[in-house]
C-alpha atoms as a PDB file:
ATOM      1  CA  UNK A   1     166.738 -31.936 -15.380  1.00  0.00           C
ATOM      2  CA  UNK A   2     167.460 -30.602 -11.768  1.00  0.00           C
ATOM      3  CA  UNK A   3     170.354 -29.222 -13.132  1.00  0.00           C
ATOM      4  CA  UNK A   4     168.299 -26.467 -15.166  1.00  0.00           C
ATOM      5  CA  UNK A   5     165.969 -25.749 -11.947  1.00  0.00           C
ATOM      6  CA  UNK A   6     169.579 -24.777 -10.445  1.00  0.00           C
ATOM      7  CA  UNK A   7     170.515 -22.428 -13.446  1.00  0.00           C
ATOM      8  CA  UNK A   8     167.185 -21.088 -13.741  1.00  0.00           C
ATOM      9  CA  UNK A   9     167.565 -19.856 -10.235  1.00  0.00           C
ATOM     10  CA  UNK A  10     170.980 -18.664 -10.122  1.00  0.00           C
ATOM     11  CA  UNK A  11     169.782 -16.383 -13.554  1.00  0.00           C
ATOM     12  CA  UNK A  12     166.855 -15.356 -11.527  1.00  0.00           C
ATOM     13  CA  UNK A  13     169.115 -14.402  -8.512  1.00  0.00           C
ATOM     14  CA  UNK A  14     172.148 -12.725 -10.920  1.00  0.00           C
ATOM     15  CA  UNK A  15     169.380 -10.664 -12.861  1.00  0.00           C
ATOM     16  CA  UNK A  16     167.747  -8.894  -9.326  1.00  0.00           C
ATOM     17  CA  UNK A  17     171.210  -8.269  -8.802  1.00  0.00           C
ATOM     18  CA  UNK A  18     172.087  -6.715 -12.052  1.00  0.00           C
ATOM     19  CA  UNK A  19     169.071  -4.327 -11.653  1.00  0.00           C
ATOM     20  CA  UNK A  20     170.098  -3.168  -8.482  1.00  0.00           C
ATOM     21  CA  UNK A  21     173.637  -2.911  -9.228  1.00  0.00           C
ATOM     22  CA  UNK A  22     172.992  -1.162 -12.421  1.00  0.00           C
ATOM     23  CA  UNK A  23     170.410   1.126 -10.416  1.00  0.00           C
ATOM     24  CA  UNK A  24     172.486   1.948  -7.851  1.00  0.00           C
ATOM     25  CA  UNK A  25     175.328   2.909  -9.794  1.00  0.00           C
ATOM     26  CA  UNK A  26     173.140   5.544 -11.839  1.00  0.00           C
ATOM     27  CA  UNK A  27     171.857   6.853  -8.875  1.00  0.00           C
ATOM     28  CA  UNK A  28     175.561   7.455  -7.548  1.00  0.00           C
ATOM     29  CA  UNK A  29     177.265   8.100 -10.532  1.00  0.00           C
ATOM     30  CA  UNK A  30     174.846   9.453 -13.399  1.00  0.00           C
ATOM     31  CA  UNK A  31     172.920   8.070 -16.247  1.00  0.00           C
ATOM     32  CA  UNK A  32     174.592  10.187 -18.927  1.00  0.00           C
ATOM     33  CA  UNK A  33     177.264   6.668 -19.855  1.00  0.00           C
ATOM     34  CA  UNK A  34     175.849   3.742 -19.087  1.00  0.00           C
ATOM     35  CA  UNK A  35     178.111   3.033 -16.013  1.00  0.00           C
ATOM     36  CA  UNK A  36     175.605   0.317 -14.060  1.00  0.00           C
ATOM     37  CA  UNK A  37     175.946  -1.524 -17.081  1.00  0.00           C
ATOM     38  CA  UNK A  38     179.836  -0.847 -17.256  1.00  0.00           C
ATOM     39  CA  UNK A  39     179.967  -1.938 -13.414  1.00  0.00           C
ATOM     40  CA  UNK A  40     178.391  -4.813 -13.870  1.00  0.00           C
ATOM     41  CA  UNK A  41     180.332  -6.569 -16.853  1.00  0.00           C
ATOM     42  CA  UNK A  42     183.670  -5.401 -15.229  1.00  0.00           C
ATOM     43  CA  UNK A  43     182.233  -7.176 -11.666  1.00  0.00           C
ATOM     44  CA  UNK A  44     180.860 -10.400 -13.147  1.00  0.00           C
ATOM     45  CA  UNK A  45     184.028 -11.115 -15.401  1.00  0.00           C
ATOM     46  CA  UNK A  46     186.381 -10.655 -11.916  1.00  0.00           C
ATOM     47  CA  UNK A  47     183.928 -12.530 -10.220  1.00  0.00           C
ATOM     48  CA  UNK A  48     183.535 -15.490 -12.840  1.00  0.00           C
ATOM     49  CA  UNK A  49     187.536 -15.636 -13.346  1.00  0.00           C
ATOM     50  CA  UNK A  50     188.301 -15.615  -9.476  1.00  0.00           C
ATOM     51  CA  UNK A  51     185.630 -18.517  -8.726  1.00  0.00           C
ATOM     52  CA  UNK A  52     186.250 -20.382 -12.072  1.00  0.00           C
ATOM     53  CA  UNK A  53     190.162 -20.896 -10.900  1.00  0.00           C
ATOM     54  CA  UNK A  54     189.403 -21.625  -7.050  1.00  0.00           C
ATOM     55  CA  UNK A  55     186.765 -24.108  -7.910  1.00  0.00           C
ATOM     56  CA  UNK A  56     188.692 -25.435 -10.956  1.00  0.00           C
ATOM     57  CA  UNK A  57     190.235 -28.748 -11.095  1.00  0.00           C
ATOM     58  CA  UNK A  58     193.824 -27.575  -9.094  1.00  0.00           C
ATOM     59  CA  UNK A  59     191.514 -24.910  -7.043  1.00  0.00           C
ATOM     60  CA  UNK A  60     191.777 -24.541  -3.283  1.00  0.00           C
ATOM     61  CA  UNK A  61     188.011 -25.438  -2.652  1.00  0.00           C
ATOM     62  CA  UNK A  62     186.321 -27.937  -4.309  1.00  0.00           C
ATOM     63  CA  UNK A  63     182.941 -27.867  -6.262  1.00  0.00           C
ATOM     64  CA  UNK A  64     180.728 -29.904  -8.016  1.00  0.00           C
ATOM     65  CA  UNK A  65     179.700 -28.910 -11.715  1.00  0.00           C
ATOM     66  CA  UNK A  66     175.835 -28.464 -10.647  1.00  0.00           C
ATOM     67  CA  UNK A  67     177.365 -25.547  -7.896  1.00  0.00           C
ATOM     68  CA  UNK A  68     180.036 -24.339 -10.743  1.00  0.00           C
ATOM     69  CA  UNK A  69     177.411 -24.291 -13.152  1.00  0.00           C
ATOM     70  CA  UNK A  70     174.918 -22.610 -10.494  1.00  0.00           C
ATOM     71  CA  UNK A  71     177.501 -19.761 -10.145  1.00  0.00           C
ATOM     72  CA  UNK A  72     178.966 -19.485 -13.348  1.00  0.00           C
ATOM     73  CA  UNK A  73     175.679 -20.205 -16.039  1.00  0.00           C
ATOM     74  CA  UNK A  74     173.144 -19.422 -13.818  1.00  0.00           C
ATOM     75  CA  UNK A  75     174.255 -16.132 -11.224  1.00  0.00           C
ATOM     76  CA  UNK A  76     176.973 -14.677 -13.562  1.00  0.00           C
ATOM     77  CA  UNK A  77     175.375 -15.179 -16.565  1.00  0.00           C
ATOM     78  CA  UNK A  78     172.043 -13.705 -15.151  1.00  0.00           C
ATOM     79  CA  UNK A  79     173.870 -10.792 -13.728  1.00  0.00           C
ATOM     80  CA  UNK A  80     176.019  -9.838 -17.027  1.00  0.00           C
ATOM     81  CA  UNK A  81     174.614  -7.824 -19.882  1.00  0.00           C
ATOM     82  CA  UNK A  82     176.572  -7.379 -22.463  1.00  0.00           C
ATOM     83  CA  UNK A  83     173.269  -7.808 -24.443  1.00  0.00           C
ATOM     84  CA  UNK A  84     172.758  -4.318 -22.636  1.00  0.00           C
ATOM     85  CA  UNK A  85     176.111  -2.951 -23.253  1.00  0.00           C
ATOM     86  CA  UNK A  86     175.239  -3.774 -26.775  1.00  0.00           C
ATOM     87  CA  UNK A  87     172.130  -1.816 -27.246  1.00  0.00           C
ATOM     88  CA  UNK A  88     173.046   0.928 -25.364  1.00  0.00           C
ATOM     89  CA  UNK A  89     176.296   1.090 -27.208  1.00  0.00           C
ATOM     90  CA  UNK A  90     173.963   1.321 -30.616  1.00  0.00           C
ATOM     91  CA  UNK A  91     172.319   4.139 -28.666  1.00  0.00           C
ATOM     92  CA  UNK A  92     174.928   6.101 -28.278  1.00  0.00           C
ATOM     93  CA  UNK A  93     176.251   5.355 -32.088  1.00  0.00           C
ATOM     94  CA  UNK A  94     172.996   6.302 -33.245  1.00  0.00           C
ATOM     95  CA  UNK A  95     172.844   9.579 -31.132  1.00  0.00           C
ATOM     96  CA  UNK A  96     176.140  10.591 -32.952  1.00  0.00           C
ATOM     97  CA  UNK A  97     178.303  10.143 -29.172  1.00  0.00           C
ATOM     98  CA  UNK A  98     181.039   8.701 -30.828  1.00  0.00           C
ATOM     99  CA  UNK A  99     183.334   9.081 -28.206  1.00  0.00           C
ATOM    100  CA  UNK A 100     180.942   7.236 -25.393  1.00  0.00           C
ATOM    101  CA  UNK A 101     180.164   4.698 -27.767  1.00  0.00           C
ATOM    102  CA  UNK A 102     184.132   4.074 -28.318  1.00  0.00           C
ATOM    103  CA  UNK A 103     184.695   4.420 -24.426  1.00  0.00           C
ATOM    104  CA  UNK A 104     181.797   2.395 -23.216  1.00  0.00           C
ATOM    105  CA  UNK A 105     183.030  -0.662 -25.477  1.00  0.00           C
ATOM    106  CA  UNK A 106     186.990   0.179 -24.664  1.00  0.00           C
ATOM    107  CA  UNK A 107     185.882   0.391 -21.481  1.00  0.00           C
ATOM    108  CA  UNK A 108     183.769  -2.508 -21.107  1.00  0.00           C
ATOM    109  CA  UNK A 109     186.035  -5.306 -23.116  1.00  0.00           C
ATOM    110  CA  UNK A 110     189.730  -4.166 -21.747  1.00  0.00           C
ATOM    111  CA  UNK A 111     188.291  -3.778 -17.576  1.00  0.00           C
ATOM    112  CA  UNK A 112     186.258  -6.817 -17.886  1.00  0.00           C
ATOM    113  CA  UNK A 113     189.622  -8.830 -19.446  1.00  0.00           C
ATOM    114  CA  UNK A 114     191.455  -7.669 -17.314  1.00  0.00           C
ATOM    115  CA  UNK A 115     189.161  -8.013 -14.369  1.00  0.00           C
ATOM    116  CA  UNK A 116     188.768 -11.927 -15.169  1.00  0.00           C
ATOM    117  CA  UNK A 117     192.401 -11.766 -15.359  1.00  0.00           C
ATOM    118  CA  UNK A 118     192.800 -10.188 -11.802  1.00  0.00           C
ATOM    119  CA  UNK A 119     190.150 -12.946 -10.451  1.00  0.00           C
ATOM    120  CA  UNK A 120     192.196 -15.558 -11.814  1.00  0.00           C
ATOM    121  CA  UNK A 121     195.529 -14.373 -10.088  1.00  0.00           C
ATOM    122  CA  UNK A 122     193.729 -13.559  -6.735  1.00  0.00           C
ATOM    123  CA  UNK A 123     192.616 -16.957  -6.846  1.00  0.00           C
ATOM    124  CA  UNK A 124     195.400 -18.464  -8.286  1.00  0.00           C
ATOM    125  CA  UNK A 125     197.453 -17.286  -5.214  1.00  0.00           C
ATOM    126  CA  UNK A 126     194.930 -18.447  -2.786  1.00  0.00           C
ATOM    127  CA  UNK A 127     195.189 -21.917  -4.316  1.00  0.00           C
ATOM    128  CA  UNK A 128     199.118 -21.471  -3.774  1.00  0.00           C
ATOM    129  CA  UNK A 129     198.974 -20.703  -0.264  1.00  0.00           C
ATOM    130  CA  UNK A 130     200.513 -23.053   2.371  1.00  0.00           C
ATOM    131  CA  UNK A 131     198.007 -23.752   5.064  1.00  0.00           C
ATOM    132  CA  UNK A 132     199.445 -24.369   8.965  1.00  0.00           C
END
């Protein structure tokens, strides 16, 4: 049962961090494509695929599932939103942008695959390294 206190906190923590990140990047960027949004799912995937292979079985550091969990269920999956990236994706259908609906979804699945996919290697190679 602890184990969903732990989640529940980590969701708590990752969605105050989505609304600032998602703020923040409006602010600095623009509203007019939902780049906060974009930001965030492109962040969270690198994040989730770097931390998933150092703390995985043959990772450098070790830890436990509640921690892995913590991070991964709980932080990550507070602070993506593709549920966002969905409806404002609709949004944009429905206002006839065709072409921001086509690049926020582009957009959003190819950078966040290949973000994971540049966590993984970055951590991948820190696993590799030979410590003195």
């Amino acid at each position: 049962m602890v184990i969903y206190l732990w989640i529940a906190i980590g969701s708590a923590l990752g969605g105050m961090a989505r609304y600032w990140c998602s703020g923040a990047a409006a602010r600095l960027i623009g509203e007019t494509f939902p780049w906060g949004t974009l930001f965030v799912n492109v962040t969270g995937c690198f994040i989730i695929g770097f931390f998933a292979t150092l703390t995985g079985p043959d990772g450098r550091i070790f830890a436990g599932s509640t921690a892995r969990q913590f991070v991964m269920l709980g932080v990550l999956g507070g602070f993506t939103t593709f549920s966002s990236f969905s409806l404002q994706t609709l949004n944009l259908v429905q206002d006839s942008e065709w072409l921001q609906a086509g690049g926020n979804v582009i957009g959003s699945v190819v950078l966040s695959l290949l973000a994971v996919w540049l966590g993984h290697l970055l951590a991948f190679s820190i696993n590799a390294m030979k410590w003195i």
